[in-house]
C-alpha atoms as a PDB file:
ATOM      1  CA  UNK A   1      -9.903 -18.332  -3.522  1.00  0.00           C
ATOM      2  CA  UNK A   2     -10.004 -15.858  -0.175  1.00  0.00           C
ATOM      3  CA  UNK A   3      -7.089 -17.737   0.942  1.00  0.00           C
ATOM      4  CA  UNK A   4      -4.825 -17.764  -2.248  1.00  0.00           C
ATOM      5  CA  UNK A   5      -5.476 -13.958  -2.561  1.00  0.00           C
ATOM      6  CA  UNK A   6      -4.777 -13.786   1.302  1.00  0.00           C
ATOM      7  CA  UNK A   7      -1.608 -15.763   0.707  1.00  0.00           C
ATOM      8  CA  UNK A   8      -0.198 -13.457  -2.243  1.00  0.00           C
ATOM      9  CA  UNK A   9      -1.226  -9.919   0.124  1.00  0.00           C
ATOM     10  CA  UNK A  10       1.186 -11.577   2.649  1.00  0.00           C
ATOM     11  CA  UNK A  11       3.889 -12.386   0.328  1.00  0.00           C
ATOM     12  CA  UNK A  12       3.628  -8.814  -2.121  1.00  0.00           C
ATOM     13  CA  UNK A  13       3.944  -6.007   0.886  1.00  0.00           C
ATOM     14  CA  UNK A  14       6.124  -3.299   1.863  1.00  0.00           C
ATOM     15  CA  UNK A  15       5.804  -1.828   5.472  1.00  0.00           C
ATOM     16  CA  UNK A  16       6.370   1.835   5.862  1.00  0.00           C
ATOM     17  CA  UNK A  17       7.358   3.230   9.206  1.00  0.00           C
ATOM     18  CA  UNK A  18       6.425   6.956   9.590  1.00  0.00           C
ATOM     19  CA  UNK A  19       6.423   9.106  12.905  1.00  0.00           C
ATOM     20  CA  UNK A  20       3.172  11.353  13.146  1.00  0.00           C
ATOM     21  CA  UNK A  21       5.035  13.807  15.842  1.00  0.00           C
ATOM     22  CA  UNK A  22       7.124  15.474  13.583  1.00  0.00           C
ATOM     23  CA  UNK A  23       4.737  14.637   9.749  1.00  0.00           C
ATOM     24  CA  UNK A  24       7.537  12.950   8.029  1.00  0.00           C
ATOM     25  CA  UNK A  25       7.469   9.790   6.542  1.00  0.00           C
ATOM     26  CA  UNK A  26      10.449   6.869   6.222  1.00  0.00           C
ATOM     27  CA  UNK A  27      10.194   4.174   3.056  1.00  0.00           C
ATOM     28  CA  UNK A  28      11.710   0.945   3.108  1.00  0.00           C
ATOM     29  CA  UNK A  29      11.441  -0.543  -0.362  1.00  0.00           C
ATOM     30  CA  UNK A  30      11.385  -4.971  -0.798  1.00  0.00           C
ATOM     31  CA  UNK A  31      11.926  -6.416  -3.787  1.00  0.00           C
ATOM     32  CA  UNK A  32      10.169  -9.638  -4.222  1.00  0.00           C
ATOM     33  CA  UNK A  33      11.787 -12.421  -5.928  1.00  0.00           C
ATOM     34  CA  UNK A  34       9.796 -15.244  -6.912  1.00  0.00           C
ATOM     35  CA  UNK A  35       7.628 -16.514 -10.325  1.00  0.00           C
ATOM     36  CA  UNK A  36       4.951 -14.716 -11.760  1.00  0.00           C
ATOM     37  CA  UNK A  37       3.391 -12.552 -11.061  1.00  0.00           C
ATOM     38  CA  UNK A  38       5.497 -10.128  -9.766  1.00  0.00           C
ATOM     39  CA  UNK A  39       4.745  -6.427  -9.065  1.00  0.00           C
ATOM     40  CA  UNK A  40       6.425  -3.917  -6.504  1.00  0.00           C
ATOM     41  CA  UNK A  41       5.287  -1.351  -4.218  1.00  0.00           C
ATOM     42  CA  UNK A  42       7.525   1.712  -5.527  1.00  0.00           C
ATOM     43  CA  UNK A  43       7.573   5.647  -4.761  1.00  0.00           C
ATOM     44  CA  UNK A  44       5.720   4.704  -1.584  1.00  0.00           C
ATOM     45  CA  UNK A  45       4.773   7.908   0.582  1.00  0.00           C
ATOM     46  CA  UNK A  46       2.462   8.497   3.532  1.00  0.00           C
ATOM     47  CA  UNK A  47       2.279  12.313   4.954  1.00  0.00           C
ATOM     48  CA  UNK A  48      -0.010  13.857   7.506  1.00  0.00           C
ATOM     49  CA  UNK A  49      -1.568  16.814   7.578  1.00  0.00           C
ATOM     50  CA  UNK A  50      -4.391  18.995   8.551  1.00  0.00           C
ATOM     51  CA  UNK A  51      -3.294  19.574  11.959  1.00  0.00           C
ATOM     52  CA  UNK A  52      -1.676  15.641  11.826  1.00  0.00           C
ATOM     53  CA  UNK A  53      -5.496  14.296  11.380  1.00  0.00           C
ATOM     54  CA  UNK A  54      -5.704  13.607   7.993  1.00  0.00           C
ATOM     55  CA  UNK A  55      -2.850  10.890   6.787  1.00  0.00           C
ATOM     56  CA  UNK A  56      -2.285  10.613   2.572  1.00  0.00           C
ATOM     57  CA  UNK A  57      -0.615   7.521   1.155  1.00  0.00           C
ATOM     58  CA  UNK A  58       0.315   6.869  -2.847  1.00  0.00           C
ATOM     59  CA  UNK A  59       3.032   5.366  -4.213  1.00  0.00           C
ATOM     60  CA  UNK A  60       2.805   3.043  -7.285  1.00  0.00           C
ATOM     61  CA  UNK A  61       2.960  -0.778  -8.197  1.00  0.00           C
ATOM     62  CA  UNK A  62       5.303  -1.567 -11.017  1.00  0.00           C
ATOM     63  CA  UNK A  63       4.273  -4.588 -12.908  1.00  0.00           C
ATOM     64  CA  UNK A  64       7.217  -6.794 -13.134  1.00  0.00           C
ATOM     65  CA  UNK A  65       4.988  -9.943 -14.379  1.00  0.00           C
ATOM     66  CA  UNK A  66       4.954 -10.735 -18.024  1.00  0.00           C
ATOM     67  CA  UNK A  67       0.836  -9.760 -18.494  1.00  0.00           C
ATOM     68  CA  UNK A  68      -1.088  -6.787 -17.881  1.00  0.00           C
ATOM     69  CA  UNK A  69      -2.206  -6.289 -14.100  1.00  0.00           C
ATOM     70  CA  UNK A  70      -5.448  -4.860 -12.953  1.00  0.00           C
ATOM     71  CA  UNK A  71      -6.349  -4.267  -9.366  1.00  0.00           C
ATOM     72  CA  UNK A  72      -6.320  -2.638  -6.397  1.00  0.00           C
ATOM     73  CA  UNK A  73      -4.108  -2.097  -2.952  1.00  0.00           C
ATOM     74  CA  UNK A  74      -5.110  -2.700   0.611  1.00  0.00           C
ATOM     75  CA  UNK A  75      -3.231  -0.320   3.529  1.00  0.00           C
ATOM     76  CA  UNK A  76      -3.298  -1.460   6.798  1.00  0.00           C
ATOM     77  CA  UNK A  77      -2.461   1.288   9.202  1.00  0.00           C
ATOM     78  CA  UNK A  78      -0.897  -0.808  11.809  1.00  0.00           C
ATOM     79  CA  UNK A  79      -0.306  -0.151  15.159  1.00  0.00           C
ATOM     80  CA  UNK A  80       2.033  -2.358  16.956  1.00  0.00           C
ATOM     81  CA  UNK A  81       0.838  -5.652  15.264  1.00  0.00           C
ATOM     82  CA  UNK A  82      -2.762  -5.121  15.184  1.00  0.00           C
ATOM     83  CA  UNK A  83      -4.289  -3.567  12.002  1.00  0.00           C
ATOM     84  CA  UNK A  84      -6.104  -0.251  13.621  1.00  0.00           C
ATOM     85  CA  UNK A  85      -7.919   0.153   9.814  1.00  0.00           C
ATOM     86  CA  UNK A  86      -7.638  -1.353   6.390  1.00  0.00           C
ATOM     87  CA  UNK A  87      -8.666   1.086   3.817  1.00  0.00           C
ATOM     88  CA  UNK A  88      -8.722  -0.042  -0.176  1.00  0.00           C
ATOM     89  CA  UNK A  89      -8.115   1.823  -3.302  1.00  0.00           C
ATOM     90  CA  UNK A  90      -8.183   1.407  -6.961  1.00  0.00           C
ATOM     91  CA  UNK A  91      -4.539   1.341  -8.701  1.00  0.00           C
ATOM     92  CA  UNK A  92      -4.216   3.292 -12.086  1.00  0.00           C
ATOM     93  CA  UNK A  93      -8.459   4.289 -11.729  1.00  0.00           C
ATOM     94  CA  UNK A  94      -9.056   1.043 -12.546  1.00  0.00           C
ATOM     95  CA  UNK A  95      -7.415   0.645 -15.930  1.00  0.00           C
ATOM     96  CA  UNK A  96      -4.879  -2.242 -16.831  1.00  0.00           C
ATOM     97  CA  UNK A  97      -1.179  -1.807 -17.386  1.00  0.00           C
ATOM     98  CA  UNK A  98       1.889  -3.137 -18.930  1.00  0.00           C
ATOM     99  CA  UNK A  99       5.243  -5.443 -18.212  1.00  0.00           C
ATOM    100  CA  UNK A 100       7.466  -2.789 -17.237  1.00  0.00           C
ATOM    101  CA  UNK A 101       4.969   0.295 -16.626  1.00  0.00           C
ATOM    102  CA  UNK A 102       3.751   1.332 -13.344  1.00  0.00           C
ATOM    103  CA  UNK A 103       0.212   2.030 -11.684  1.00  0.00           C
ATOM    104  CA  UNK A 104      -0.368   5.052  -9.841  1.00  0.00           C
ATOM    105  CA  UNK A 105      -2.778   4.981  -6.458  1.00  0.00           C
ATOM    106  CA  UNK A 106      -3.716   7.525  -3.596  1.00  0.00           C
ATOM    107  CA  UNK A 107      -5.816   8.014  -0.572  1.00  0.00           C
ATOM    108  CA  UNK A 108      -6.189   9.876   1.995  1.00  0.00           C
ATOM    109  CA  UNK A 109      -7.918   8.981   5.990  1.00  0.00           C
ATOM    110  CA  UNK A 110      -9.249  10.693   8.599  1.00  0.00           C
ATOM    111  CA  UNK A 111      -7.074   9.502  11.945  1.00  0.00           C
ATOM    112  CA  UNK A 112      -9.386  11.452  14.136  1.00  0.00           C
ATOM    113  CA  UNK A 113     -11.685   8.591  14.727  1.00  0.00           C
ATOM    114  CA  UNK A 114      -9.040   5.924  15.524  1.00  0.00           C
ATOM    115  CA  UNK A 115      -8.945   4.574  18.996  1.00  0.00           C
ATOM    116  CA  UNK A 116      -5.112   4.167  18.555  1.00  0.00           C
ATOM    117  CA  UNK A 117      -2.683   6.221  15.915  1.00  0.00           C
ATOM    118  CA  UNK A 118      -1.170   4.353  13.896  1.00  0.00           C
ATOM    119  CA  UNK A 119       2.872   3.875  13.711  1.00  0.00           C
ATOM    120  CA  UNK A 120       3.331   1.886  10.316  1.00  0.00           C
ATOM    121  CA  UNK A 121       1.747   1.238   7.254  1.00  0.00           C
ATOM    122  CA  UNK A 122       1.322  -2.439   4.983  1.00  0.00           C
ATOM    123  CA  UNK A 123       0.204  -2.147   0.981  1.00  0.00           C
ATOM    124  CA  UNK A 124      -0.575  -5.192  -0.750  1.00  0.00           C
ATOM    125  CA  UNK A 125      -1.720  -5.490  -4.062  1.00  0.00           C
ATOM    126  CA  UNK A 126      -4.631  -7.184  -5.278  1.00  0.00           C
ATOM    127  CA  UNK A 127      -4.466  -8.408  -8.660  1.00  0.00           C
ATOM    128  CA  UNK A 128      -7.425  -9.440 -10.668  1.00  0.00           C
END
């Protein structure tokens, strides 16, 4: 089961490059094409703050499946190729949606601890 779930974080992802020198943040939206399910990581933004030590990411996963989704997303702040932290959060608080609607998630992390800063982000969603 580990590995099937592990299989469909690889395939459902969107990496977001975003430069922590100047607090902006780039998207780079990829539409996945193959059977159900199918959802989307859409409106995708990461931002830091608080002196560039506290990074926020949200963005939403549209449900393009024909049955109601429930879960949660992973983001790997990613240095490089290594993960540097994997940090999960629940998508619409929890609560199921539609075909055709979208759930909302956010978080926010503390980079001060991080032996390296991050310089891209992964999202997968985690449907149960």
């Amino acid at each position: 089961m580990r590995k099937i779930v592990l299989l469909l974080l690889g395939i459902i992802c969107v990496v977001v490059p975003f430069v922590f020198l100047q607090g902006e943040a780039g998207v780079q939206e990829q539409p996945m094409t193959f059977a159900s399910p199918r959802f989307a990581i859409v409106d995708l933004t990461a931002y830091s703050h608080s002196e560039k030590t506290i990074l926020t990411v949200s963005g939403n996963v549209e449900n393009q499946s024909q049955s109601l989704a429930k879960g949660y997303v992973i983001i790997y702040l990613k240095k490089g190729g290594d993960v540097v932290l994997a940090v999960e959060t629940s998508v619409n608080n929890g609560a199921p949606f539609a075909h055709g609607t979208k759930g909302y998630f956010e978080t926010s992390v503390n980079l001060t601890n991080l032996s390296q800063r991050p310089d891209n982000i992964l999202v997968e969603f985690v449907d149960r």
